[in-house]
C-alpha atoms as a PDB file:
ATOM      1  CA  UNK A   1     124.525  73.699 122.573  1.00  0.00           C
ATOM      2  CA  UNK A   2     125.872  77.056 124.034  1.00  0.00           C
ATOM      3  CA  UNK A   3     124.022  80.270 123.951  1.00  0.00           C
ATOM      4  CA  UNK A   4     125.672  82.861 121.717  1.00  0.00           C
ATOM      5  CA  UNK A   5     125.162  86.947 121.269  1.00  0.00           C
ATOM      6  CA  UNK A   6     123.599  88.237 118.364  1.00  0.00           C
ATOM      7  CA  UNK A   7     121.657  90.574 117.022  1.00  0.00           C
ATOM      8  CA  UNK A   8     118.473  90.551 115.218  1.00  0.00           C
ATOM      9  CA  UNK A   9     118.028  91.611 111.679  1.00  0.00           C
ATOM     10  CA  UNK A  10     114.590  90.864 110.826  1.00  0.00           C
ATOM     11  CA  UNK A  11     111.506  90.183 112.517  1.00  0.00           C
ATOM     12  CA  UNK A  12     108.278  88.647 111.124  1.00  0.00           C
ATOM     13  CA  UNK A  13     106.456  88.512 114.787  1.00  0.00           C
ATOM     14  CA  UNK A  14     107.364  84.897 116.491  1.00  0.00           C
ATOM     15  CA  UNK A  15     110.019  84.231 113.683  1.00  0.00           C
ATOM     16  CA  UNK A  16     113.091  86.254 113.611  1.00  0.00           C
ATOM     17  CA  UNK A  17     116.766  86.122 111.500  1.00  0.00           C
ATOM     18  CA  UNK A  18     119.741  86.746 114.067  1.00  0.00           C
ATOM     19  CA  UNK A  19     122.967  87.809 112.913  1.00  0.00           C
ATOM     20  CA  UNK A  20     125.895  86.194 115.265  1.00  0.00           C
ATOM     21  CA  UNK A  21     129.414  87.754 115.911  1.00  0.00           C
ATOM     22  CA  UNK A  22     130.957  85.760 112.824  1.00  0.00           C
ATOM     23  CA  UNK A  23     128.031  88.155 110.269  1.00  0.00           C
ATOM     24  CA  UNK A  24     125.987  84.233 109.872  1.00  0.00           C
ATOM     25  CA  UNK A  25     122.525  84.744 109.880  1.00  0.00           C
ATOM     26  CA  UNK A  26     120.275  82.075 111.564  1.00  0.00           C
ATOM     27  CA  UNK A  27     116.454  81.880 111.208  1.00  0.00           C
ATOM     28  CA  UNK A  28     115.123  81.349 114.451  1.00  0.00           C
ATOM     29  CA  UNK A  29     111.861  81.218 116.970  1.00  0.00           C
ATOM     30  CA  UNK A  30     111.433  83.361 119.935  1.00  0.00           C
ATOM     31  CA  UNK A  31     111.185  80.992 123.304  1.00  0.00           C
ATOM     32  CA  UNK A  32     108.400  81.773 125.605  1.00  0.00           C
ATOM     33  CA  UNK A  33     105.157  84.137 124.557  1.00  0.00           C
ATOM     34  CA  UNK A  34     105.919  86.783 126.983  1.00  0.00           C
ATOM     35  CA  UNK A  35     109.623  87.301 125.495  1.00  0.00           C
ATOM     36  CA  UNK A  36     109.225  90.105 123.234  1.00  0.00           C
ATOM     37  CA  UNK A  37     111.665  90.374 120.378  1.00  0.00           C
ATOM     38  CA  UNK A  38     111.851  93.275 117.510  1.00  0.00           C
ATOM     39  CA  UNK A  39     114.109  94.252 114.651  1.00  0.00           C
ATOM     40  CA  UNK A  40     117.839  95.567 115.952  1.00  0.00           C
ATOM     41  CA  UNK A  41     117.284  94.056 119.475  1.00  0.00           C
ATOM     42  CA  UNK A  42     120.496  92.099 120.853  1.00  0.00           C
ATOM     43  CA  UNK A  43     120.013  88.852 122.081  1.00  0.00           C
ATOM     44  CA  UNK A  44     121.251  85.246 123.048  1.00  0.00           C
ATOM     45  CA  UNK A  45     120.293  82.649 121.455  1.00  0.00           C
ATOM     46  CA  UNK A  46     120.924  78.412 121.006  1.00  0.00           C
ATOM     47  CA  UNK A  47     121.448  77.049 117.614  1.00  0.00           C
ATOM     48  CA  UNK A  48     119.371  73.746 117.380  1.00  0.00           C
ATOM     49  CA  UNK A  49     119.138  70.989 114.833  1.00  0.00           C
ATOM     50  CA  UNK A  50     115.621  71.981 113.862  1.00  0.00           C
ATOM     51  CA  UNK A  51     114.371  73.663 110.774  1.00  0.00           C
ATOM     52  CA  UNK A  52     114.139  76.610 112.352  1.00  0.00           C
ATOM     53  CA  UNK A  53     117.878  76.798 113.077  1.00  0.00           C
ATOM     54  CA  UNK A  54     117.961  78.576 116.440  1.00  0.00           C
ATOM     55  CA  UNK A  55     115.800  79.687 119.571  1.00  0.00           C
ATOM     56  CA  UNK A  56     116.327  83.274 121.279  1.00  0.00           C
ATOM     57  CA  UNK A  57     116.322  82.888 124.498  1.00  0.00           C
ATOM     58  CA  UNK A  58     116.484  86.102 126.533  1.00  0.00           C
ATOM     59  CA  UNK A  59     116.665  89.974 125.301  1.00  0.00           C
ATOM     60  CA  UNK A  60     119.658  91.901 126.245  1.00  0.00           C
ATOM     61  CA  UNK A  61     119.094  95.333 127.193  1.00  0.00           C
ATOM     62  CA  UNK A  62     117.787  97.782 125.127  1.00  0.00           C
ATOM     63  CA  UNK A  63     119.194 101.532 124.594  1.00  0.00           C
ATOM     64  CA  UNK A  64     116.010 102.764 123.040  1.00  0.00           C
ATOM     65  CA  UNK A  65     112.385 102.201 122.220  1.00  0.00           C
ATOM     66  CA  UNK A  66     110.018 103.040 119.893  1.00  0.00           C
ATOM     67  CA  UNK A  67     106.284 101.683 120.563  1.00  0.00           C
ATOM     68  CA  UNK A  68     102.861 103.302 119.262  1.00  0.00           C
ATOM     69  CA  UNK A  69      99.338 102.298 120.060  1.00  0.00           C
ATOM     70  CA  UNK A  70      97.920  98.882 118.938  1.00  0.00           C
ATOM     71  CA  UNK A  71      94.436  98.089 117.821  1.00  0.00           C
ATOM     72  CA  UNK A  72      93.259  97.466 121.569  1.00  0.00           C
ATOM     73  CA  UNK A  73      95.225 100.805 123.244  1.00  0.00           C
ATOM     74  CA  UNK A  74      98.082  98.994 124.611  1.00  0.00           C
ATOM     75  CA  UNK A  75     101.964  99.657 123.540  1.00  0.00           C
ATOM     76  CA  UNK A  76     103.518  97.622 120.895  1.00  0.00           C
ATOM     77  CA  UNK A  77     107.214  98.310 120.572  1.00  0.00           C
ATOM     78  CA  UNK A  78     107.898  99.272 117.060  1.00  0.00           C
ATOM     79  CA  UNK A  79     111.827  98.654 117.102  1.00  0.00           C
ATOM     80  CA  UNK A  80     114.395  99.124 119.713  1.00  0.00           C
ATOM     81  CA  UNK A  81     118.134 100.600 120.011  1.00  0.00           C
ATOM     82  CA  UNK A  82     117.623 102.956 117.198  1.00  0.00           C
ATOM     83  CA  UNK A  83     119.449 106.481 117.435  1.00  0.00           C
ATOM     84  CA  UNK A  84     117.363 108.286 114.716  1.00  0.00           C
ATOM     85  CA  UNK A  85     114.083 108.559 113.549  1.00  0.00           C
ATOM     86  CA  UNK A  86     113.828 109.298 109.934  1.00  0.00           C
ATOM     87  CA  UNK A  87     110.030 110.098 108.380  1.00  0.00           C
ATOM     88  CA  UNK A  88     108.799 110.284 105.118  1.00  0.00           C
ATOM     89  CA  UNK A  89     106.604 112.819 103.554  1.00  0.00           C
ATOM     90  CA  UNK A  90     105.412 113.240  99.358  1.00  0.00           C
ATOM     91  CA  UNK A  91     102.852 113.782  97.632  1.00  0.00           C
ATOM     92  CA  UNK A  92     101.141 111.850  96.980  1.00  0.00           C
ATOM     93  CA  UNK A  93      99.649 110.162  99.167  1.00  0.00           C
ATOM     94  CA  UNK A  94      97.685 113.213 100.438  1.00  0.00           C
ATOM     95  CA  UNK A  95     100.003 114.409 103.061  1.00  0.00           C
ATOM     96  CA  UNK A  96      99.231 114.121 106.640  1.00  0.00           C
ATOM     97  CA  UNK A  97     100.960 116.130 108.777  1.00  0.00           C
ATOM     98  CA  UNK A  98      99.418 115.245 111.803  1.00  0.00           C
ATOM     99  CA  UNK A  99     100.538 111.619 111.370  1.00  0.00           C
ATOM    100  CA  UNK A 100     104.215 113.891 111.219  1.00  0.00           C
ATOM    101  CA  UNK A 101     103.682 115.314 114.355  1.00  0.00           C
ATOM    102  CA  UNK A 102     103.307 112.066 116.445  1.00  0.00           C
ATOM    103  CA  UNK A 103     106.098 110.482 114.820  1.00  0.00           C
ATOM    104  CA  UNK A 104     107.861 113.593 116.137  1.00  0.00           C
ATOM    105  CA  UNK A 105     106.319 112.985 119.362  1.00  0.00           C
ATOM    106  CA  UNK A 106     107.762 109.347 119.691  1.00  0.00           C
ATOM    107  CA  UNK A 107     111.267 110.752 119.037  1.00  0.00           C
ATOM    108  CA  UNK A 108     110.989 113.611 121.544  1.00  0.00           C
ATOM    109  CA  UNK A 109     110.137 110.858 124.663  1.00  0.00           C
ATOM    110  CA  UNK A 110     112.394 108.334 123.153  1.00  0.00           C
ATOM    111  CA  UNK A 111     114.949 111.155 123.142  1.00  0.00           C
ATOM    112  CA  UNK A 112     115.703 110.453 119.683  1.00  0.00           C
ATOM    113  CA  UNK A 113     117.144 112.752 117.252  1.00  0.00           C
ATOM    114  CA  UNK A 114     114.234 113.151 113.896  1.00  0.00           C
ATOM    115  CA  UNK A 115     114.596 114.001 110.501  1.00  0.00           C
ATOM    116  CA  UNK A 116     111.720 114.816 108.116  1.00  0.00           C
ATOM    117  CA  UNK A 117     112.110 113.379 104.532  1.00  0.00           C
ATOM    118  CA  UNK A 118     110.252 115.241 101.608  1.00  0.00           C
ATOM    119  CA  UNK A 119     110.220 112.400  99.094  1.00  0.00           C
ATOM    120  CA  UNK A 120     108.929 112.572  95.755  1.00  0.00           C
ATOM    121  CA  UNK A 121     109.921 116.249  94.871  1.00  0.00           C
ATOM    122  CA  UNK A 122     110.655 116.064  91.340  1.00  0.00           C
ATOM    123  CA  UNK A 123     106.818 115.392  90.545  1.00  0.00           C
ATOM    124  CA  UNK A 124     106.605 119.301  91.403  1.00  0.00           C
ATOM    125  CA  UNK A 125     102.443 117.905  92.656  1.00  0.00           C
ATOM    126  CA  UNK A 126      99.737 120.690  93.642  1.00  0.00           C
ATOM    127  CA  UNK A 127     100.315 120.340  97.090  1.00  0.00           C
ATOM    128  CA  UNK A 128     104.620 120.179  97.329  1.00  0.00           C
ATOM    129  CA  UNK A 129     104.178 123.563  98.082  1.00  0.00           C
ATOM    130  CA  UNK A 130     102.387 123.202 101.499  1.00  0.00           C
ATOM    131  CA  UNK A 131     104.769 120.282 102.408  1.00  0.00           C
ATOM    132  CA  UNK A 132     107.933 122.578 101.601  1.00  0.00           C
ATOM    133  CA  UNK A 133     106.098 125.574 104.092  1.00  0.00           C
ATOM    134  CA  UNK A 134     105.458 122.774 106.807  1.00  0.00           C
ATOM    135  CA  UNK A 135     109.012 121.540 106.157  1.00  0.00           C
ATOM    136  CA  UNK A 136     110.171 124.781 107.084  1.00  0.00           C
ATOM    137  CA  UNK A 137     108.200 125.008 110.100  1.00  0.00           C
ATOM    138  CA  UNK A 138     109.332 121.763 111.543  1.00  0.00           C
ATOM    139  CA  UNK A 139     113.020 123.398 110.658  1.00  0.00           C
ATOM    140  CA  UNK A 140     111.888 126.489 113.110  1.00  0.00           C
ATOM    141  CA  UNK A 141     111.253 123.954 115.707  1.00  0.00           C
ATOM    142  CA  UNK A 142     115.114 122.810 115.350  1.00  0.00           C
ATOM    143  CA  UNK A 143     114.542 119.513 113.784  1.00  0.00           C
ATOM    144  CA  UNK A 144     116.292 117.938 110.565  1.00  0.00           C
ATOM    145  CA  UNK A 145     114.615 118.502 107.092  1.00  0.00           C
ATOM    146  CA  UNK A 146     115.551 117.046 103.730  1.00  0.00           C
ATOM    147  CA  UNK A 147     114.172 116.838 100.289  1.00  0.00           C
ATOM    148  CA  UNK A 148     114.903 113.576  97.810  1.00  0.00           C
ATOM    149  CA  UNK A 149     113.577 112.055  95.055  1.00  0.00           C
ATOM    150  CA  UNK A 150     114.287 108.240  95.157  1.00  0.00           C
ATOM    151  CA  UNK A 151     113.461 108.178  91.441  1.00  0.00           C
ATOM    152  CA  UNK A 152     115.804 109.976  89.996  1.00  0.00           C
ATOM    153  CA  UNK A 153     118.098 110.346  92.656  1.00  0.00           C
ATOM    154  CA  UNK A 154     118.309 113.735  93.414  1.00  0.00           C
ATOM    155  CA  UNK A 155     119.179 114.558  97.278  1.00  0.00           C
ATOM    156  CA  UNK A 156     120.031 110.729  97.855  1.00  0.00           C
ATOM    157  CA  UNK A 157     124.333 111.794  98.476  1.00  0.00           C
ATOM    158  CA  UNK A 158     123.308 114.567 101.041  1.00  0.00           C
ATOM    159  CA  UNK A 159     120.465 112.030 102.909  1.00  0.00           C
ATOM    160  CA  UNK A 160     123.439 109.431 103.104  1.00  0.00           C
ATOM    161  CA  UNK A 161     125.617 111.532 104.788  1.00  0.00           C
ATOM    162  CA  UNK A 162     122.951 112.803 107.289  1.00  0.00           C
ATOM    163  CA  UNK A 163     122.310 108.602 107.866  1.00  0.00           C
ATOM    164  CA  UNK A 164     126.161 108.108 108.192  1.00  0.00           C
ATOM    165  CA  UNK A 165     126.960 106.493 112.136  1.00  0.00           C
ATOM    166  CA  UNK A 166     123.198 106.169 113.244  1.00  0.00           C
ATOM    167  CA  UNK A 167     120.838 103.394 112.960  1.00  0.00           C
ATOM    168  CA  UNK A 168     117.876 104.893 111.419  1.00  0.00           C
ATOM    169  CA  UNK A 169     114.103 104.124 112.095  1.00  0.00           C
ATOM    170  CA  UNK A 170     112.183 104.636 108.610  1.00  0.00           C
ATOM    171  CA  UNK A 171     109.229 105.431 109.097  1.00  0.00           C
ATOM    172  CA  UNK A 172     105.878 107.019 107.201  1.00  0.00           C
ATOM    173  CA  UNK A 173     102.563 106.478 105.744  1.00  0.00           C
ATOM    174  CA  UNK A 174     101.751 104.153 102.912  1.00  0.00           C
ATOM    175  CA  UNK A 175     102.369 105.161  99.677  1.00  0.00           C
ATOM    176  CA  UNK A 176     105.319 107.760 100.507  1.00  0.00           C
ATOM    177  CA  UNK A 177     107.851 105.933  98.484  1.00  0.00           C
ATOM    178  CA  UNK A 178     109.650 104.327 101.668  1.00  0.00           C
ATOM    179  CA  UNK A 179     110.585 101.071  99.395  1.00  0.00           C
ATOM    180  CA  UNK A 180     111.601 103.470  96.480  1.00  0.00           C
ATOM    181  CA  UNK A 181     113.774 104.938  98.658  1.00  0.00           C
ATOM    182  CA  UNK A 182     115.070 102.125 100.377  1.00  0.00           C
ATOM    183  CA  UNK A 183     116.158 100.747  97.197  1.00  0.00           C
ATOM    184  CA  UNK A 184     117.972 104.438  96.564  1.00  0.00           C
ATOM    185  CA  UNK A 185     119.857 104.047  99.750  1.00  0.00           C
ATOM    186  CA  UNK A 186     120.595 100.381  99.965  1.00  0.00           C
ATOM    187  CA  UNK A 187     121.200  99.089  96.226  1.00  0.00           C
ATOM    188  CA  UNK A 188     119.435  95.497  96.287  1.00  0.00           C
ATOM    189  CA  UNK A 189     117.366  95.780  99.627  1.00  0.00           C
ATOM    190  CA  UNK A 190     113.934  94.928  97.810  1.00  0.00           C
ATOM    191  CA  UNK A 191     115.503  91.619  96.596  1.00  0.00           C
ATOM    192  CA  UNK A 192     117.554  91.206 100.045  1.00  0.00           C
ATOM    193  CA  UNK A 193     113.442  91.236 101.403  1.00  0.00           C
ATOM    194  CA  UNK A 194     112.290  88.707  99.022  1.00  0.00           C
ATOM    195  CA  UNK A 195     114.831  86.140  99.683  1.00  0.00           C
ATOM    196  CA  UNK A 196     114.358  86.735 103.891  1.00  0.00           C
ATOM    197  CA  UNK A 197     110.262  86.145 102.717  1.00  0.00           C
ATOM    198  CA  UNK A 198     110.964  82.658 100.691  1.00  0.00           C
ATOM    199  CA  UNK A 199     113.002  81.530 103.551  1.00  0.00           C
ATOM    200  CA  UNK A 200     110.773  82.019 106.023  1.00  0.00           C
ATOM    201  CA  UNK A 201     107.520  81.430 104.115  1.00  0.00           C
ATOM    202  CA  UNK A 202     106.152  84.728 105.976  1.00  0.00           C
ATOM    203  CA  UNK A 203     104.137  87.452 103.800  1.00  0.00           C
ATOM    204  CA  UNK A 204     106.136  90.415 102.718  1.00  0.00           C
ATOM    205  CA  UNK A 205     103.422  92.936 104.097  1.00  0.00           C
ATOM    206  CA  UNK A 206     102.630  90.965 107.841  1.00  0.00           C
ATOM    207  CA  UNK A 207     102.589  94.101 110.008  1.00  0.00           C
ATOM    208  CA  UNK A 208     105.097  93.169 112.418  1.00  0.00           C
ATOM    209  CA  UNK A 209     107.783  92.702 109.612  1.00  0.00           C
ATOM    210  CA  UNK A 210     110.969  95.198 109.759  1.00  0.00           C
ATOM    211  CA  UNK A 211     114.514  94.560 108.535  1.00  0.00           C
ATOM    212  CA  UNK A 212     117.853  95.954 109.314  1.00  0.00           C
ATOM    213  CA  UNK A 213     119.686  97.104 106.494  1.00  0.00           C
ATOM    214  CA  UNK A 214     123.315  98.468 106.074  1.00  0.00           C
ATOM    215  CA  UNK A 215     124.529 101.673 104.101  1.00  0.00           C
ATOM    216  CA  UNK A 216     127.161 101.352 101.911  1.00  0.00           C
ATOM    217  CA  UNK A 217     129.414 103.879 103.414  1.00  0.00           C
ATOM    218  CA  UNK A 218     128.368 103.781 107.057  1.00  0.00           C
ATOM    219  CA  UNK A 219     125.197 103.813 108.974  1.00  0.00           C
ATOM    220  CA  UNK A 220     121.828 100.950 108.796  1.00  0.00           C
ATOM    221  CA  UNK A 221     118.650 101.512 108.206  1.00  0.00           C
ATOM    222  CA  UNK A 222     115.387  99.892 110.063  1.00  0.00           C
ATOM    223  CA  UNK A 223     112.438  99.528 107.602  1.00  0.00           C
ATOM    224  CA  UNK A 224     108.861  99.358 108.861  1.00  0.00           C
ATOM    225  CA  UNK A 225     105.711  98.662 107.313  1.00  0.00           C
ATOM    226  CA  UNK A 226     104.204 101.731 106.003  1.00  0.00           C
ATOM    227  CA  UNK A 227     100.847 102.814 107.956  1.00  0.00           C
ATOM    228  CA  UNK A 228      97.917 104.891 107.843  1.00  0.00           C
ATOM    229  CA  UNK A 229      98.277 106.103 111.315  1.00  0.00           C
ATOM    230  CA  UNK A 230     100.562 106.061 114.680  1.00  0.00           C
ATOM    231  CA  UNK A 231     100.350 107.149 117.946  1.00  0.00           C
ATOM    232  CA  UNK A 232     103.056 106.426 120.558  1.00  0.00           C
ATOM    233  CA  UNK A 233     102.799 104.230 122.704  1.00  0.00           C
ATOM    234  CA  UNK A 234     101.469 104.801 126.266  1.00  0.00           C
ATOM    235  CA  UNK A 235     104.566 103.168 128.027  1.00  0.00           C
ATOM    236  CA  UNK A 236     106.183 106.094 125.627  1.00  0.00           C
ATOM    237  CA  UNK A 237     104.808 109.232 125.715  1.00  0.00           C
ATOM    238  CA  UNK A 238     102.459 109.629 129.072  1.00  0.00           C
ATOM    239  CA  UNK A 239     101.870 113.465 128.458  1.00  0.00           C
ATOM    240  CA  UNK A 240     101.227 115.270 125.085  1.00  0.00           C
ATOM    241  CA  UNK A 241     103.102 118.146 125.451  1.00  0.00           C
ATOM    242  CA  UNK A 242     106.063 116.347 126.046  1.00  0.00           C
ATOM    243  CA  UNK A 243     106.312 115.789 122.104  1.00  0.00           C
ATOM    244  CA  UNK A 244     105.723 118.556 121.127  1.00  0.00           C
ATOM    245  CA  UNK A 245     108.744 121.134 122.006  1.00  0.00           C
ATOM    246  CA  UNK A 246     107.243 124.560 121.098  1.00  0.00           C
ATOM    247  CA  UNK A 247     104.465 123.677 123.629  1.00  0.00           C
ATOM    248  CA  UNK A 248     106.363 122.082 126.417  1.00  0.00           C
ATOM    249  CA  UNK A 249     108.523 125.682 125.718  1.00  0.00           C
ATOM    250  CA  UNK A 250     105.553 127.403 127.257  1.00  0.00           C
ATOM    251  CA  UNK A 251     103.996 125.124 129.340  1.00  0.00           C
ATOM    252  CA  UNK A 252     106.350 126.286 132.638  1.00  0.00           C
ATOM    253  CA  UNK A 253     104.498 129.434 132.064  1.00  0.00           C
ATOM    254  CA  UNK A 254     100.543 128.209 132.588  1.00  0.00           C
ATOM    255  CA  UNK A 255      98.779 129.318 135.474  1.00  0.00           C
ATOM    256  CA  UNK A 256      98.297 125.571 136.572  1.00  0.00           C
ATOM    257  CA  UNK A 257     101.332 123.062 136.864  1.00  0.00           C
ATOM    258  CA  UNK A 258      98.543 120.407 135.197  1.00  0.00           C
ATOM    259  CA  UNK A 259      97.132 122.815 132.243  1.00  0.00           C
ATOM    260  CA  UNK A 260      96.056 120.350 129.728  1.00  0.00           C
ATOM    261  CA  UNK A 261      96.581 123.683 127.513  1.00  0.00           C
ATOM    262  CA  UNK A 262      92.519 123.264 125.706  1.00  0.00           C
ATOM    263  CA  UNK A 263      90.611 125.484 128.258  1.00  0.00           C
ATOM    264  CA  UNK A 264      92.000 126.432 131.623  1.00  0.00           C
ATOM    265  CA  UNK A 265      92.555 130.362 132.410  1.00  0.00           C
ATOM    266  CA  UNK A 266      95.675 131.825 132.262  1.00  0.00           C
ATOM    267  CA  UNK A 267      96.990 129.273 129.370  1.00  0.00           C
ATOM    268  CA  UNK A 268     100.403 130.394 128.254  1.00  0.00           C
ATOM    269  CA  UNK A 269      99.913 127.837 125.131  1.00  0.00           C
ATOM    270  CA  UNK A 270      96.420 128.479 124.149  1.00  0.00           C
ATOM    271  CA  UNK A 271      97.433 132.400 124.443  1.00  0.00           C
ATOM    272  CA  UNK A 272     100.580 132.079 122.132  1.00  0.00           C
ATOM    273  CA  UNK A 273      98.260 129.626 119.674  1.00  0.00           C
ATOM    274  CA  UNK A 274      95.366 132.287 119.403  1.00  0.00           C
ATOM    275  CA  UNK A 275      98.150 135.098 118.908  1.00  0.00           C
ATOM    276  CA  UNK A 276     100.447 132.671 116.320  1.00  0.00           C
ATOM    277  CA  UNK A 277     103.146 132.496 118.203  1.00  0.00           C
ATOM    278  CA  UNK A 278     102.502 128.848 117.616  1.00  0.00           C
ATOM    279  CA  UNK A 279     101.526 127.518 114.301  1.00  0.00           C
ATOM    280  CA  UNK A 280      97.350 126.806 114.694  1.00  0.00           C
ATOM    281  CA  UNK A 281      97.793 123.537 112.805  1.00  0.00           C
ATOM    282  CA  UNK A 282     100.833 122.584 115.313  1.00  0.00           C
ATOM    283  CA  UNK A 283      98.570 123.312 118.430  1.00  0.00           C
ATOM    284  CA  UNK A 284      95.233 121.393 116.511  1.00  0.00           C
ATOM    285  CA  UNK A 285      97.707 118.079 116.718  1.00  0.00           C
ATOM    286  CA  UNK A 286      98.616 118.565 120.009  1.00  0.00           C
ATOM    287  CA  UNK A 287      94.963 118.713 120.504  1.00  0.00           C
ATOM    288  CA  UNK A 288      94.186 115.739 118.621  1.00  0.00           C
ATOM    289  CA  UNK A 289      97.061 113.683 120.303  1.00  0.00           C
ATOM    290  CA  UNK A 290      95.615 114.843 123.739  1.00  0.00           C
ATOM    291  CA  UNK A 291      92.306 113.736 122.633  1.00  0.00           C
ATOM    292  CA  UNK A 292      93.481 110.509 121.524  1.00  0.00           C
ATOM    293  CA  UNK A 293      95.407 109.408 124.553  1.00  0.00           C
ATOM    294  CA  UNK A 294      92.956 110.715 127.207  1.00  0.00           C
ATOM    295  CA  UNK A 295      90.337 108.272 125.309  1.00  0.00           C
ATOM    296  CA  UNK A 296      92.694 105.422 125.326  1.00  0.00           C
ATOM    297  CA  UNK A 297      93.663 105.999 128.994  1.00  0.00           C
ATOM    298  CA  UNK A 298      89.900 105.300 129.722  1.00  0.00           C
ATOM    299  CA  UNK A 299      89.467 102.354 127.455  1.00  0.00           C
ATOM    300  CA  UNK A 300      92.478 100.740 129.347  1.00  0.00           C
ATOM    301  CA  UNK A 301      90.871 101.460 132.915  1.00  0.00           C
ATOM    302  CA  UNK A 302      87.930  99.689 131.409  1.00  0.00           C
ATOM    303  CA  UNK A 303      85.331 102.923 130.838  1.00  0.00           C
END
């Protein structure tokens, strides 16, 4: 049969649905291990006679990436042509704002626009108050903040409108609500997922699963599995202070064109984090995310 255009709408690893020009959805299996298919890429693809309906064939290209760090220190690409990166914060879980901070890191070398999600807030918990001043200082840095509560709705109208003509990239740790609010956004989506997991016969929690979703009113969202941490990928991000702005802001300043900004003299970035011209806990994750990908770097070149 002839190859058709589509686009993919949910990916379980090998096993993806693809949604052709007509809005049909076929189940199908990616040709060829080294062909690497994710949620939201556009393909072509060959509808067969088979159970699993179709084969993709070849990837078209992609306008943007997202990819963090797998389990052996090599990028995985998380989901591709998405125009907004949307992360969730509440309490509970314990926050982590660190985990924050990379996510924020993956949308400054993607290029991609991120807003910051305070889920939750109508439980009023001990630490909402420490979210709401981190919220604020992620607003200083110029990026998108918002605060919802998926259970009783509150902030939902004002979230759609800031989702309205991008796809969106949800994103955060387990626990944060991201199904709750899923459900808020896109009336239906949680039974939407169990019907895509009987067909298929994969698990609703493999880790490669994400599904595209559409708004009612404009706009889609790209769910992904909720995790316990991230770091972008290395075919991403291949210097920490490009994600983080308020550091790359000074970095032009350094005494050294390669400052690593941790202890070289005349370090514009360490100098403004001593005096508080950068938050400390902003300049400890750039530290931490330095840390991280100088010891990955070494575990790929095999020492």
């Amino acid at each position: 049969m002839a190859r058709e255009s589509g686009r993919v709408v949910a990916s379980f690893g090998r096993t993806v649905q693809v949604e052709d020009a007509r809005g049909e959805r076929i189940d199908c299996s990616v040709f060829g291990r080294r062909l690497e298919i994710v949620c939201a890429d556009r393909v072509e693809f060959e509808r067969t006679d088979s159970a699993a309906g179709g084969i993709v064939h070849a990837r078209l290209p992609r306008d943007s990436v997202i990819s963090r760090v797998n389990s052996r220190g090599e990028a995985e690409t998380l989901a591709a042509n998405a125009t907004q990166l949307v992360i969730v914060l509440a309490d509970p879980p314990l926050p982590d704002f660190y985990l924050v901070d990379r996510y924020l890191a993956a949308a400054e070398a993607a290029r991609l626009p991120a807003l910051i999600v305070l889920n939750k807030v109508e439980s009023e918990s001990t630490r909402i108050g420490q979210c709401r001043t981190e919220l604020a200082g992620w607003q200083r840095l110029g990026y998108a903040t918002a605060e919802v509560s998926a259970l009783t709705g509150a902030g939902i109208e004002d979230l759609t409108t800031a989702l309205r003509g991008h796809t969106s990239l949800l994103v955060g740790q387990s626990g944060v609500g991201k199904s709750t609010l899923l459900n808020a956004l896109v009336p239906g989506a949680a039974a939407h997922t169990r019907d895509i997991v009987a067909k298929t016969g994969k698990g609703s929690h493999t880790t490669t699963r994400t599904t595209l979703f559409g708004i009612p009113g404009g706009g889609e969202l790209l769910d992904s599995p909720g995790v316990r941490d991230f770091a972008p990928g290395p075919d991403l991000l291949h210097d920490a202070a490009e994600g983080f702005r308020d550091i790359a802001a000074l970095a032009h300043a350094c005494r050294f064109k390669n400052c690593r900004h941790v202890g070289e003299p005349d370090c514009a970035v360490r100098a403004a984090a001593e005096s508080g011209a950068i938050a400390e806990r902003r300049y400890r994750s750039y530290c931490q995310l330095l840390d991280l990908m100088e010891r990955l770097g070494r575990k790929r070149r095999g020492y």
